[in-house]
C-alpha atoms as a PDB file:
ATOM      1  CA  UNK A   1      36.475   0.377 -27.386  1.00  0.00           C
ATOM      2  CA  UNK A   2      34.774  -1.988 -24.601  1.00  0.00           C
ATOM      3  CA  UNK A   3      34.288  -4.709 -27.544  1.00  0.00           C
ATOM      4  CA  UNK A   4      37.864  -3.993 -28.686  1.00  0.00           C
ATOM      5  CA  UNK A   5      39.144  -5.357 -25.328  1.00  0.00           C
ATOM      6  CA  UNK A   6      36.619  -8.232 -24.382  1.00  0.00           C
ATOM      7  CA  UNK A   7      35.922  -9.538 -28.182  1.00  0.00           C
ATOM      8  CA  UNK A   8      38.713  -8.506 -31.051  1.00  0.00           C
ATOM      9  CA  UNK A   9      40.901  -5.087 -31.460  1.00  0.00           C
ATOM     10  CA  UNK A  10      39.158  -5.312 -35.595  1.00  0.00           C
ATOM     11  CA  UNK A  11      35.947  -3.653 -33.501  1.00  0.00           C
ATOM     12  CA  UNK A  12      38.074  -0.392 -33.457  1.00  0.00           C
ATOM     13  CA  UNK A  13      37.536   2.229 -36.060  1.00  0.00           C
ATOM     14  CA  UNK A  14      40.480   1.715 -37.821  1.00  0.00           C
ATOM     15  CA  UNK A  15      42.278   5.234 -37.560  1.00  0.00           C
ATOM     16  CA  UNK A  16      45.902   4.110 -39.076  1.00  0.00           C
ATOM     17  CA  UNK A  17      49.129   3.734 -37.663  1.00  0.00           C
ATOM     18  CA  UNK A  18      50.915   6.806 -36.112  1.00  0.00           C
ATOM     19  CA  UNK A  19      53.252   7.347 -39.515  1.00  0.00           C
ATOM     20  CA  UNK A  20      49.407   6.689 -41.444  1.00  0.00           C
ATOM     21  CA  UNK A  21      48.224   9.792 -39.815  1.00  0.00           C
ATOM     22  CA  UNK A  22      51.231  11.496 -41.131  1.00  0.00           C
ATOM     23  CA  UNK A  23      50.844  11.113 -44.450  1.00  0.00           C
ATOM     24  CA  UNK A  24      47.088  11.164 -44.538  1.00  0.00           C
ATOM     25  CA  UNK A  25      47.535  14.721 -43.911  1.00  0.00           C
ATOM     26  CA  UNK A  26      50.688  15.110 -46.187  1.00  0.00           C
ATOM     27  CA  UNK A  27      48.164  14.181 -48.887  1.00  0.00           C
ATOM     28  CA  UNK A  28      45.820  16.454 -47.970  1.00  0.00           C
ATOM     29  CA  UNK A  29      48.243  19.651 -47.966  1.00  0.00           C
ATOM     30  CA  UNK A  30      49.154  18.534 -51.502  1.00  0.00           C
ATOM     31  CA  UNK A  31      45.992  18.538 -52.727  1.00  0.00           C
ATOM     32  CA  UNK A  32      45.947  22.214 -51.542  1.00  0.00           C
ATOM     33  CA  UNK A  33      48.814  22.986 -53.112  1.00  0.00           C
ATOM     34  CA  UNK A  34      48.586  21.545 -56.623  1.00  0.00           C
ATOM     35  CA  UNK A  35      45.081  23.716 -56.572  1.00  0.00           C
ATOM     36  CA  UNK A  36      47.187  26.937 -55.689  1.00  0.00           C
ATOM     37  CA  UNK A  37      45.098  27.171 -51.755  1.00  0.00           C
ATOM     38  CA  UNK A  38      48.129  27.627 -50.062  1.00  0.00           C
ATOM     39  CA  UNK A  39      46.814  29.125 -46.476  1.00  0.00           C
ATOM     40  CA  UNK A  40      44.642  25.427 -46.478  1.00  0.00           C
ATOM     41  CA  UNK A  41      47.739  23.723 -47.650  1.00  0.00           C
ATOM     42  CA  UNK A  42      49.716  25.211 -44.626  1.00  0.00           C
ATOM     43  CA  UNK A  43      47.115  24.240 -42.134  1.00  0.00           C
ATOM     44  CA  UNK A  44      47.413  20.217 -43.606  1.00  0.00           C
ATOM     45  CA  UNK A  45      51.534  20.108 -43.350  1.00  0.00           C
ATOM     46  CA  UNK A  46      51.129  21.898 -39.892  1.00  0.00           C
ATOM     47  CA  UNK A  47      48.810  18.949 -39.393  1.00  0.00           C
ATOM     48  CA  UNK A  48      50.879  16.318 -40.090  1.00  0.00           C
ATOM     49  CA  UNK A  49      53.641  17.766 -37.868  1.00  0.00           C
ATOM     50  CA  UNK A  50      52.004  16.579 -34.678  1.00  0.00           C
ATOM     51  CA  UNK A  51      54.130  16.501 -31.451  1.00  0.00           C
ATOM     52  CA  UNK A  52      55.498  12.155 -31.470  1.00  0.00           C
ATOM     53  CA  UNK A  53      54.916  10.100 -28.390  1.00  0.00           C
ATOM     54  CA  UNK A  54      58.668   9.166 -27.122  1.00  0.00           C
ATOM     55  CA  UNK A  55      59.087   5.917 -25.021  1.00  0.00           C
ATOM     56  CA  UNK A  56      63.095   6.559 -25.157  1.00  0.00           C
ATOM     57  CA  UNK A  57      65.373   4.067 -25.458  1.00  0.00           C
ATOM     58  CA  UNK A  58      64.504   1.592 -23.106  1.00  0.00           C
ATOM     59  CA  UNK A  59      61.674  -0.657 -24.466  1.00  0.00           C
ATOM     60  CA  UNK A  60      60.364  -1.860 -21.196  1.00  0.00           C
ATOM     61  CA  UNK A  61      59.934   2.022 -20.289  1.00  0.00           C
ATOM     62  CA  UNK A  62      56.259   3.243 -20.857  1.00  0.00           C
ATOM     63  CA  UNK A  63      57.197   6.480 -19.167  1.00  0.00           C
ATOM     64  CA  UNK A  64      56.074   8.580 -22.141  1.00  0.00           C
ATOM     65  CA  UNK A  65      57.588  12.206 -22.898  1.00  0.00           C
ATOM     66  CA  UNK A  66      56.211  14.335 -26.250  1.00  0.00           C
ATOM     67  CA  UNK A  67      59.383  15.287 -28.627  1.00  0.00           C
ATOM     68  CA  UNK A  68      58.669  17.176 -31.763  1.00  0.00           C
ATOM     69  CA  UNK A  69      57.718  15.205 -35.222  1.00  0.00           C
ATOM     70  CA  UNK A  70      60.565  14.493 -37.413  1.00  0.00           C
ATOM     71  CA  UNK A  71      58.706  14.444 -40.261  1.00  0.00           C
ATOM     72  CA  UNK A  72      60.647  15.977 -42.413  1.00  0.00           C
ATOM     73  CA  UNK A  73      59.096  15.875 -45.516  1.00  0.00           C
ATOM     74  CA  UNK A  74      55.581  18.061 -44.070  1.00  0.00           C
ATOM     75  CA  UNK A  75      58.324  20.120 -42.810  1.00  0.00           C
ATOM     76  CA  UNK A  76      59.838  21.281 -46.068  1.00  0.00           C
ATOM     77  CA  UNK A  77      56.255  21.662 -47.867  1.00  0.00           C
ATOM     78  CA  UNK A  78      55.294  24.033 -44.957  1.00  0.00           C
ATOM     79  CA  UNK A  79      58.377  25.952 -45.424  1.00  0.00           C
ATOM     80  CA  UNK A  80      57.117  26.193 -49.097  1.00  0.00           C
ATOM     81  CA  UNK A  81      53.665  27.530 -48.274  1.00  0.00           C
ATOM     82  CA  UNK A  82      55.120  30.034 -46.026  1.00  0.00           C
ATOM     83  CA  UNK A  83      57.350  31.313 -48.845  1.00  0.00           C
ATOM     84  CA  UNK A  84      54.028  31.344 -51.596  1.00  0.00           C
ATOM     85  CA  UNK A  85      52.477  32.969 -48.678  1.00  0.00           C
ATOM     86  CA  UNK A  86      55.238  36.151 -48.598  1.00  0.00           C
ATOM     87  CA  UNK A  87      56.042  35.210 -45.048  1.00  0.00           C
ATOM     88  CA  UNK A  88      60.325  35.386 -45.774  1.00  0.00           C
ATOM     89  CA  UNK A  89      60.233  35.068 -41.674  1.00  0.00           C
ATOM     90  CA  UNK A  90      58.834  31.418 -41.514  1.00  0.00           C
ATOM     91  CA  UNK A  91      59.728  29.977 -44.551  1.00  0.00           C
ATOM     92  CA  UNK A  92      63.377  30.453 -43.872  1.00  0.00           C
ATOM     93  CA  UNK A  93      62.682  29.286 -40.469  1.00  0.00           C
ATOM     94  CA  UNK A  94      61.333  26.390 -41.262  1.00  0.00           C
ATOM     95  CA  UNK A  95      63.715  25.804 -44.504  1.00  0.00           C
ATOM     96  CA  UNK A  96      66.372  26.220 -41.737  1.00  0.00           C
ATOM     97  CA  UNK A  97      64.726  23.632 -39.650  1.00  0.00           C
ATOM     98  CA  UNK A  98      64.929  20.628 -42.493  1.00  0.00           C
ATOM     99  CA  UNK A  99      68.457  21.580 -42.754  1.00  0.00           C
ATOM    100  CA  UNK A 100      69.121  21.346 -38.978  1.00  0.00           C
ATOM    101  CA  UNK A 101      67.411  18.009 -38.908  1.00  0.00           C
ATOM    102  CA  UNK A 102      69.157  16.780 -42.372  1.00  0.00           C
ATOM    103  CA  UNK A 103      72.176  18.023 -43.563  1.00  0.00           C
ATOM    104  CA  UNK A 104      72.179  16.043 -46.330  1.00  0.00           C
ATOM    105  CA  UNK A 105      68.365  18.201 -47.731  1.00  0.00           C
ATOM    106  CA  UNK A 106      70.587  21.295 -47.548  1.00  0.00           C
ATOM    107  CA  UNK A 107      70.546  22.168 -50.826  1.00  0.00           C
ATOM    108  CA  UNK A 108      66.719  21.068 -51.883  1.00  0.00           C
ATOM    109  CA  UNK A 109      66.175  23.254 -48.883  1.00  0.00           C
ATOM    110  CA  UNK A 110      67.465  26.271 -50.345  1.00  0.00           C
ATOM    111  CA  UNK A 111      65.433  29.313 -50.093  1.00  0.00           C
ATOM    112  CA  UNK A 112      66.516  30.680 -53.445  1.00  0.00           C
ATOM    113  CA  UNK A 113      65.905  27.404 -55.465  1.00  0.00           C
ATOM    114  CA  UNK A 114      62.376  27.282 -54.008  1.00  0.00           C
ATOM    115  CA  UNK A 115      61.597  30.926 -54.968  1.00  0.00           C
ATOM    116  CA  UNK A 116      62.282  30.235 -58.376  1.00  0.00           C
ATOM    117  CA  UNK A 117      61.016  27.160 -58.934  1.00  0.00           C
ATOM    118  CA  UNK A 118      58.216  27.412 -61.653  1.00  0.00           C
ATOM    119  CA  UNK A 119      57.657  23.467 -61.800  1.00  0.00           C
ATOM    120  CA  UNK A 120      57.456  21.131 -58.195  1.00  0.00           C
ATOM    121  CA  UNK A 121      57.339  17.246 -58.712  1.00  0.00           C
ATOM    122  CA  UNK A 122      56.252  15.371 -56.012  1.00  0.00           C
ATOM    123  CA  UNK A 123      57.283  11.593 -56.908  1.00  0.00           C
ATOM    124  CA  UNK A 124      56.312   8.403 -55.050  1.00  0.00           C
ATOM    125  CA  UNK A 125      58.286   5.671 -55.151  1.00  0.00           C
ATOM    126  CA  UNK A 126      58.343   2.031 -53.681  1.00  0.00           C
ATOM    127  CA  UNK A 127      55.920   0.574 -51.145  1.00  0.00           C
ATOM    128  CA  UNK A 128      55.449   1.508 -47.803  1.00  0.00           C
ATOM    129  CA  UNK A 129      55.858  -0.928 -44.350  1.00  0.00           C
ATOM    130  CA  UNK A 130      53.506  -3.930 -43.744  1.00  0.00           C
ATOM    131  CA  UNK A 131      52.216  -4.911 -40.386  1.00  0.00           C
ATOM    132  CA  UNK A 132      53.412  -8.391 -39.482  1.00  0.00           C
ATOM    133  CA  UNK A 133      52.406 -10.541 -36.808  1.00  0.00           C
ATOM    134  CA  UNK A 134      55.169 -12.473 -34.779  1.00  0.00           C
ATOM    135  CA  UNK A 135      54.567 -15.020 -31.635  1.00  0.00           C
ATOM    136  CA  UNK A 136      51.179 -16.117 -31.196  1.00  0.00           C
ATOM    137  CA  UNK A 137      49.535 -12.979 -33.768  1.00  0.00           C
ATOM    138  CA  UNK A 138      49.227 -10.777 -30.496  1.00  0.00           C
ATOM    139  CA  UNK A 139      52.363  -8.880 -31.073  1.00  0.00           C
ATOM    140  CA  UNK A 140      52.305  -6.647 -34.312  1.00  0.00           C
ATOM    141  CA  UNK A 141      56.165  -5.474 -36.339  1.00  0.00           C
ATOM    142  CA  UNK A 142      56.001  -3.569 -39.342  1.00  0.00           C
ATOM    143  CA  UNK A 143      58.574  -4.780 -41.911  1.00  0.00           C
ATOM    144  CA  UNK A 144      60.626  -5.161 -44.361  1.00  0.00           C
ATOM    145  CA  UNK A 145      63.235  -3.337 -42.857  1.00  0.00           C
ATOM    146  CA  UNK A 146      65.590  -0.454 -44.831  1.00  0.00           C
ATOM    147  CA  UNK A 147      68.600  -2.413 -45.336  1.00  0.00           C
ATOM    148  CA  UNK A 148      66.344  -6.076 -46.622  1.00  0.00           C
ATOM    149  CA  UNK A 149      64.928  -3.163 -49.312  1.00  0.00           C
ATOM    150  CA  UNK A 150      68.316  -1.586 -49.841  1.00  0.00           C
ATOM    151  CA  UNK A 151      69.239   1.801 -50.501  1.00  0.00           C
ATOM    152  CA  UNK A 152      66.366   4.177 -51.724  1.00  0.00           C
ATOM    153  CA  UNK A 153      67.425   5.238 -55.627  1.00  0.00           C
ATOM    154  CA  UNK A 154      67.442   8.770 -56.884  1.00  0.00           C
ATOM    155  CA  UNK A 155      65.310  10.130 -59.598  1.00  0.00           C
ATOM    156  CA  UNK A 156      66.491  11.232 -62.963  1.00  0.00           C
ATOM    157  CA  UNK A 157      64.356  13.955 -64.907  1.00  0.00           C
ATOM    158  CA  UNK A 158      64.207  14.215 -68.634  1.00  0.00           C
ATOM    159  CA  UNK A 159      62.736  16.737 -70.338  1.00  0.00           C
ATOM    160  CA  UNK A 160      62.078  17.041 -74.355  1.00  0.00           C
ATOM    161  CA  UNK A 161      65.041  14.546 -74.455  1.00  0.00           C
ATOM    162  CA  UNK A 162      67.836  16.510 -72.148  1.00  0.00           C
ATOM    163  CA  UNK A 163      68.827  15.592 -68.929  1.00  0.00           C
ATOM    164  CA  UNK A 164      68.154  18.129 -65.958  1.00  0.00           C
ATOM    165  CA  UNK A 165      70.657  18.466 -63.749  1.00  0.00           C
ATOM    166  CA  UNK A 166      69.768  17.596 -60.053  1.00  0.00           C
ATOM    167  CA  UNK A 167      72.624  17.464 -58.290  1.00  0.00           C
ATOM    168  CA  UNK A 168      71.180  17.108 -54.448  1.00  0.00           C
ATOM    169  CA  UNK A 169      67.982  18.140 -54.959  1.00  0.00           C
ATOM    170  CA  UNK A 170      66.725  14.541 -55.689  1.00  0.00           C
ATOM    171  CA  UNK A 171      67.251  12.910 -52.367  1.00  0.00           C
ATOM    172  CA  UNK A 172      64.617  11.080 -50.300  1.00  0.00           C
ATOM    173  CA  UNK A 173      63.578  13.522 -47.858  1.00  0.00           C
ATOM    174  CA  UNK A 174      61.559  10.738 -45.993  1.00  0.00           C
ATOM    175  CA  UNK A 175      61.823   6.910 -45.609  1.00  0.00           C
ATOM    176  CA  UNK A 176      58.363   5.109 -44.482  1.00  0.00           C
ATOM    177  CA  UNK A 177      59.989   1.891 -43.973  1.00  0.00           C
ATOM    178  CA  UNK A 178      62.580   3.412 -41.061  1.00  0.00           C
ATOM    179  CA  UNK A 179      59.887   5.565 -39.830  1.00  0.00           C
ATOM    180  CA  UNK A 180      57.771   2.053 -38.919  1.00  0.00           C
ATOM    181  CA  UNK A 181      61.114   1.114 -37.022  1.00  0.00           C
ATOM    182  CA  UNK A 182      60.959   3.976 -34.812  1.00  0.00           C
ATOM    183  CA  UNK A 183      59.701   3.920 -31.412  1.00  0.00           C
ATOM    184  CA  UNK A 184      58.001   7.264 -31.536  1.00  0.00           C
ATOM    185  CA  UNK A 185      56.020   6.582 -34.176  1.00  0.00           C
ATOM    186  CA  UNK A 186      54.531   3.090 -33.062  1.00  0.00           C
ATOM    187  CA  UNK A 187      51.309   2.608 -31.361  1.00  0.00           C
ATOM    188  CA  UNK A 188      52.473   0.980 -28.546  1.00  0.00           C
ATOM    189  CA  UNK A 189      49.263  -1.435 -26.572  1.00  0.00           C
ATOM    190  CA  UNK A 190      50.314  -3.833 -24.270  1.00  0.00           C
ATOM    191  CA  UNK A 191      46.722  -5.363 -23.367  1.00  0.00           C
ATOM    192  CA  UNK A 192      46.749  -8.197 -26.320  1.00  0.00           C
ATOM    193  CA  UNK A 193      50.015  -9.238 -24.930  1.00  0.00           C
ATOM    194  CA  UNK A 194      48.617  -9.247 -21.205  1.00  0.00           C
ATOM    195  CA  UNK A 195      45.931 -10.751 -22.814  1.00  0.00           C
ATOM    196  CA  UNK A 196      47.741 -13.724 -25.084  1.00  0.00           C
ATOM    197  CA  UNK A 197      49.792 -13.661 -21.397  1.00  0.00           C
ATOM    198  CA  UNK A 198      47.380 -15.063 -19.356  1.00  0.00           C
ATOM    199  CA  UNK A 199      45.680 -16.895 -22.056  1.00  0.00           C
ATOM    200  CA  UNK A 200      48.761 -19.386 -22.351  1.00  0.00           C
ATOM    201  CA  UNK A 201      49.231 -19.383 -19.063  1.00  0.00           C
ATOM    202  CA  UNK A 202      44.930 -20.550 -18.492  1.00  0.00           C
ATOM    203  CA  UNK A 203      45.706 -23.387 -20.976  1.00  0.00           C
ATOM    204  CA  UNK A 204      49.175 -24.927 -19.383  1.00  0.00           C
ATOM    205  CA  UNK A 205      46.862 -24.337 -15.793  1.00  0.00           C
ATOM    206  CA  UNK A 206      43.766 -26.081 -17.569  1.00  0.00           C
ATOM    207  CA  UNK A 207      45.727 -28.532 -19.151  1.00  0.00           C
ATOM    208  CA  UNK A 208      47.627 -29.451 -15.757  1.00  0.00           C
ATOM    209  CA  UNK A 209      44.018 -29.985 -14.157  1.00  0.00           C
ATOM    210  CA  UNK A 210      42.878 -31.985 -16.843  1.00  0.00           C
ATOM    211  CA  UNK A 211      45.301 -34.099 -16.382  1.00  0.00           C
ATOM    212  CA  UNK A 212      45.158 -34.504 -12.954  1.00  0.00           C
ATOM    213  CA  UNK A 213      41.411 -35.344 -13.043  1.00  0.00           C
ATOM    214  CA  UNK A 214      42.139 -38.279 -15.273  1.00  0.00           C
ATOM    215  CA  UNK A 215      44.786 -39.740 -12.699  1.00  0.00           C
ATOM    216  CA  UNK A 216      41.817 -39.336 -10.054  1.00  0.00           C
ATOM    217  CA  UNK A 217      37.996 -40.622  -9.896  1.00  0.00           C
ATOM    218  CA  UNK A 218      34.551 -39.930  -8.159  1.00  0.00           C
ATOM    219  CA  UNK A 219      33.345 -36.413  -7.195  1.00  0.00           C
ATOM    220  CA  UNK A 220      37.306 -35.355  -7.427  1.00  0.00           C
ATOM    221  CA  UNK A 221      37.836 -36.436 -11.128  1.00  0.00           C
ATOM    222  CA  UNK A 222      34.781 -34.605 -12.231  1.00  0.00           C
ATOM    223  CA  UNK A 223      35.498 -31.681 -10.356  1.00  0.00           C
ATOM    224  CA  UNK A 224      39.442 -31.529 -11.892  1.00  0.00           C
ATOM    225  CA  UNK A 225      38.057 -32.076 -15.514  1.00  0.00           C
ATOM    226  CA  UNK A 226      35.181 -29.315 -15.115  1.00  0.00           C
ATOM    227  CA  UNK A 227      38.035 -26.835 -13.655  1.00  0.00           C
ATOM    228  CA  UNK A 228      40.503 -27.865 -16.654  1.00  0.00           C
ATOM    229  CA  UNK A 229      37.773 -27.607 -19.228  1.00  0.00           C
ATOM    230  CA  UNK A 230      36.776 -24.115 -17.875  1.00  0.00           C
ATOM    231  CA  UNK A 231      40.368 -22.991 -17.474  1.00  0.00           C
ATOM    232  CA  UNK A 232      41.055 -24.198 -21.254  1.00  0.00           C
ATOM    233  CA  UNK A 233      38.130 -22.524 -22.759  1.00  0.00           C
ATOM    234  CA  UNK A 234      39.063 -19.287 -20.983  1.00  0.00           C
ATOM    235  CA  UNK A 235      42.535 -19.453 -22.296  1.00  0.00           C
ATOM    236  CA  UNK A 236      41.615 -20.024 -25.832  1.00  0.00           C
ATOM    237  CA  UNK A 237      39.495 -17.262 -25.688  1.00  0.00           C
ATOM    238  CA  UNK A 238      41.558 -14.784 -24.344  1.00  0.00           C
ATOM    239  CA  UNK A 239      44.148 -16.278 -26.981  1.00  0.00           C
ATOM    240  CA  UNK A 240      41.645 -15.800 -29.716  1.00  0.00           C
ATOM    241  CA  UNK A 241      40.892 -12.142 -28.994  1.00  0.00           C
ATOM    242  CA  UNK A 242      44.466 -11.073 -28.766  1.00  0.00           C
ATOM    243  CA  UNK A 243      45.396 -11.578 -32.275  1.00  0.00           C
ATOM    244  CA  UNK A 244      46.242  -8.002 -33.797  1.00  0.00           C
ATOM    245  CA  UNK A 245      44.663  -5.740 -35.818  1.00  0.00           C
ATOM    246  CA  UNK A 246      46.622  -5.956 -39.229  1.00  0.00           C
ATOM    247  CA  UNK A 247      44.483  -3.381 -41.121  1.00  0.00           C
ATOM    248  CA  UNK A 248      46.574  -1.414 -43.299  1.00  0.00           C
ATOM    249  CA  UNK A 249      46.883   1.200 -45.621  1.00  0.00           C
ATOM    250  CA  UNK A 250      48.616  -0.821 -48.472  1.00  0.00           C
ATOM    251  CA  UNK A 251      49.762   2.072 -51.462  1.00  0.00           C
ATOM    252  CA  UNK A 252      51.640   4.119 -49.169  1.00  0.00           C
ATOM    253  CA  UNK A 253      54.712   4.438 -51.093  1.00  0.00           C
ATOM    254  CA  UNK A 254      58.121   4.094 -49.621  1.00  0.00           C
ATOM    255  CA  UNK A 255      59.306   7.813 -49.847  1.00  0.00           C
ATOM    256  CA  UNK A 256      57.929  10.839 -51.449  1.00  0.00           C
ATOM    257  CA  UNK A 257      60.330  12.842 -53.428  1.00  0.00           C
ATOM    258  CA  UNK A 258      59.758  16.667 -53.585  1.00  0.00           C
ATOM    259  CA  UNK A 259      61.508  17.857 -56.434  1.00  0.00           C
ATOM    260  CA  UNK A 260      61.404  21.922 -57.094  1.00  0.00           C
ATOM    261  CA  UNK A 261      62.667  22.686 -60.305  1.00  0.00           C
ATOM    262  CA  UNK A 262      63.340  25.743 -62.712  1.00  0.00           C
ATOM    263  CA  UNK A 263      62.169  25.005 -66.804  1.00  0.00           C
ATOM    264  CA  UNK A 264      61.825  27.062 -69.402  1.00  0.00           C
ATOM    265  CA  UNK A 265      58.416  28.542 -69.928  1.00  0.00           C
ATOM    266  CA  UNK A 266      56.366  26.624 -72.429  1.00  0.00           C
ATOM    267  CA  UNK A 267      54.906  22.773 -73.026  1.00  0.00           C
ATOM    268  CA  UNK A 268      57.357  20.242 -72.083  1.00  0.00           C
ATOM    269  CA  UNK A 269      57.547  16.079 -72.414  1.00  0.00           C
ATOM    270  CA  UNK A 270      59.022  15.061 -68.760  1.00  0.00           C
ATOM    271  CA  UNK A 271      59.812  11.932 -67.715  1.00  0.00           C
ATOM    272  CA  UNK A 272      61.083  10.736 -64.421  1.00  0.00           C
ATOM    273  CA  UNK A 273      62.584   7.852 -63.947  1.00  0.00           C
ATOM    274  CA  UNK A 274      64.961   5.405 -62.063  1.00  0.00           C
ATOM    275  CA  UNK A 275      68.528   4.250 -63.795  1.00  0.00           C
ATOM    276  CA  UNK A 276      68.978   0.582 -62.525  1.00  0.00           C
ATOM    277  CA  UNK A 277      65.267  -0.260 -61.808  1.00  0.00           C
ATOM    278  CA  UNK A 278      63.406  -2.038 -64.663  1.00  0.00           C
ATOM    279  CA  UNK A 279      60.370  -0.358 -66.342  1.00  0.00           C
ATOM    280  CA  UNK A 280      60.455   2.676 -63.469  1.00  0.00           C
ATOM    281  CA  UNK A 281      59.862   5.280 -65.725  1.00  0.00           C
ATOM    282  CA  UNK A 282      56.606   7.435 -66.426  1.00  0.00           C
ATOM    283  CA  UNK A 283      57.317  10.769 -69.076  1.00  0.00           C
ATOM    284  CA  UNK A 284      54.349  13.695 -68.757  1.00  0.00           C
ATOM    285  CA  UNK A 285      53.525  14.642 -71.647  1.00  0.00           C
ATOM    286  CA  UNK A 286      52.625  18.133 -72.544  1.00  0.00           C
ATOM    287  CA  UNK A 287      53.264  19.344 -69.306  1.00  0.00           C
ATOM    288  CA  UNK A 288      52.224  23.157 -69.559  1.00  0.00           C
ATOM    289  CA  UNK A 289      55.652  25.363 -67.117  1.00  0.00           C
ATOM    290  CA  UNK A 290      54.498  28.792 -66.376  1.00  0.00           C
ATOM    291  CA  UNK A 291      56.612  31.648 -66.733  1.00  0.00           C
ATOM    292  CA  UNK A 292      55.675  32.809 -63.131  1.00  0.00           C
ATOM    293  CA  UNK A 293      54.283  30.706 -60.650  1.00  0.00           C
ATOM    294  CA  UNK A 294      54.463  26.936 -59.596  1.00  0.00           C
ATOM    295  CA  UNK A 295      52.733  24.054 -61.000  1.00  0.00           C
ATOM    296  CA  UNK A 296      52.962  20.781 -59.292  1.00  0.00           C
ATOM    297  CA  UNK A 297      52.580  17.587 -60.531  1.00  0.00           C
ATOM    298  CA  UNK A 298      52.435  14.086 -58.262  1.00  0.00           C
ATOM    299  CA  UNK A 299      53.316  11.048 -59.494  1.00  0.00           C
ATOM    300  CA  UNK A 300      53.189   7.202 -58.258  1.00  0.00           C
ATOM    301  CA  UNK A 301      55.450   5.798 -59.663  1.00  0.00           C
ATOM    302  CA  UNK A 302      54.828   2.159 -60.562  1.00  0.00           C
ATOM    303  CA  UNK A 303      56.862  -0.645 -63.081  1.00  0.00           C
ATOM    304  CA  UNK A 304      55.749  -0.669 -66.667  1.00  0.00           C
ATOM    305  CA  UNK A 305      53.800   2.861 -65.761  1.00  0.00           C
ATOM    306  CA  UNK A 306      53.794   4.952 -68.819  1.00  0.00           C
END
């Protein structure tokens, strides 16, 4: 930490942005709950649920206050543990909870649907935000924004050639690339900009008493230049260790679609894909659906994929 502030912030052990630390646990309960361990599949979505840092509105305010995560999409996959789990109590609680927070999820947070799903897809699609340097590289914004990527497109599902109705179920419970636009989930540090601050301000100082030296002579002129030279170097140093830390995790996708469905018992061709996008498409073949149970399949989805 002490090199992070006198040298360069790329000292730090790079632990991810706040939204990073989301999903590395969303992965995690996944994991879990492809493999059936549903009590260790809880534990990662409760995880991921951590209590956000809220700054408010006001971005000169660094009064900070804790609010609850709006993660949504943790949410609904601990709502589905719960109900694999037998605990009615919670998982309607917390089905109830993703509904609350999103209207729109109402129906793929249905209690019933989930209880009879015997097939979940979880689908990634797009790319998640990238860090971006603006100013001098001391200030860090995460971009592209929603509205440069458009409108997040809804999966279709084929399976052994028919299509399978969705209706509301496919919607994007989560977007990444809003989620890096929102205050509460932004690692806000102000020391590179204190520190880029007073480096610009060292060079205009040492520059001024360079310059100054050269319109004087004798003990005065040397004196001026050594002060301007020593005022420049600090500046560029402090302007040199300011840059920002752009590390990254770069195949985060841009939303993660959890899609429970209910198919006929028996080995199935499905393929998921996106009308209107070119070469979206990826088909599972032989995909064994139990009669009972849930098996859950996770895709990235990526062009010319087959």
């Amino acid at each position: 930490s002490l090199g992070a502030v006198l040298v360069d912030e790329k000292m730090k052990v790079w632990k991810g942005e706040t939204y990073e630390r989301a999903m590395v646990n969303y992965y995690l309960g996944i994991i879990y709950y492809i493999a059936g361990d549903y009590q260790n599949a809880r534990a990662a979505f409760e995880n991921a649920l951590f209590k956000l840092v809220d700054y408010g509105e006001d971005p000169d305010d660094d009064h900070a206050a804790q609010s609850e995560s709006n993660f949504i999409v943790a949410r609904l996959m601990l709502a589905k543990c719960w109900q694999r789990l037998g605990r009615e109590d919670l998982a309607r609680a917390n089905f109830q909870a993703v509904t609350q927070a999103r209207p729109d999820l109402s129906a793929l947070a249905d209690y019933d649907l989930n209880a009879g799903s015997n097939c979940l897809l979880v689908v990634d699609y797009g790319y998640g935000p990238r860090k971006q340097t603006t100013f001098d590289g001391s200030i860090v914004g995460f971009g592209p924004l929603p509205e440069q990527e458009g409108s997040i497109p809804s999966p279709r599902i084929i399976m052994d050639g028919k299509f399978v109705a969705l209706g509301d179920v496919a919607r994007a419970p989560v977007d990444l690339l809003a989620m890096a636009q929102d205050r509460r989930w932004q690692s806000i540090d102000t020391l590179r900009a204190v520190k880029s601050a007073i480096g610009t301000g060292l060079i205009v100082a040492g520059a001024y008493e360079g310059m100054r030296g050269l319109n004087e002579g004798g003990s005065a002129q040397r004196r001026d230049l050594l002060v301007g030279v020593a005022m420049l170097g600090a500046g560029l140093l402090l302007k040199a260790t300011s840059q920002a830390d752009i590390r990254q995790w770069e195949m985060l996708p841009r939303t993660s679609f959890v899609i429970p469905l209910r198919l006929p018992a028996g080995v199935h061709d499905v393929t998921i894909d996106f009308p209107g996008v070119a070469g979206m498409g990826q088909t599972l073949r032989n995909l064994v659906v139990p009669p009972t149970g849930e098996v859950t399949v996770y895709v990235r989805m990526m062009r010319w994929g087959n």
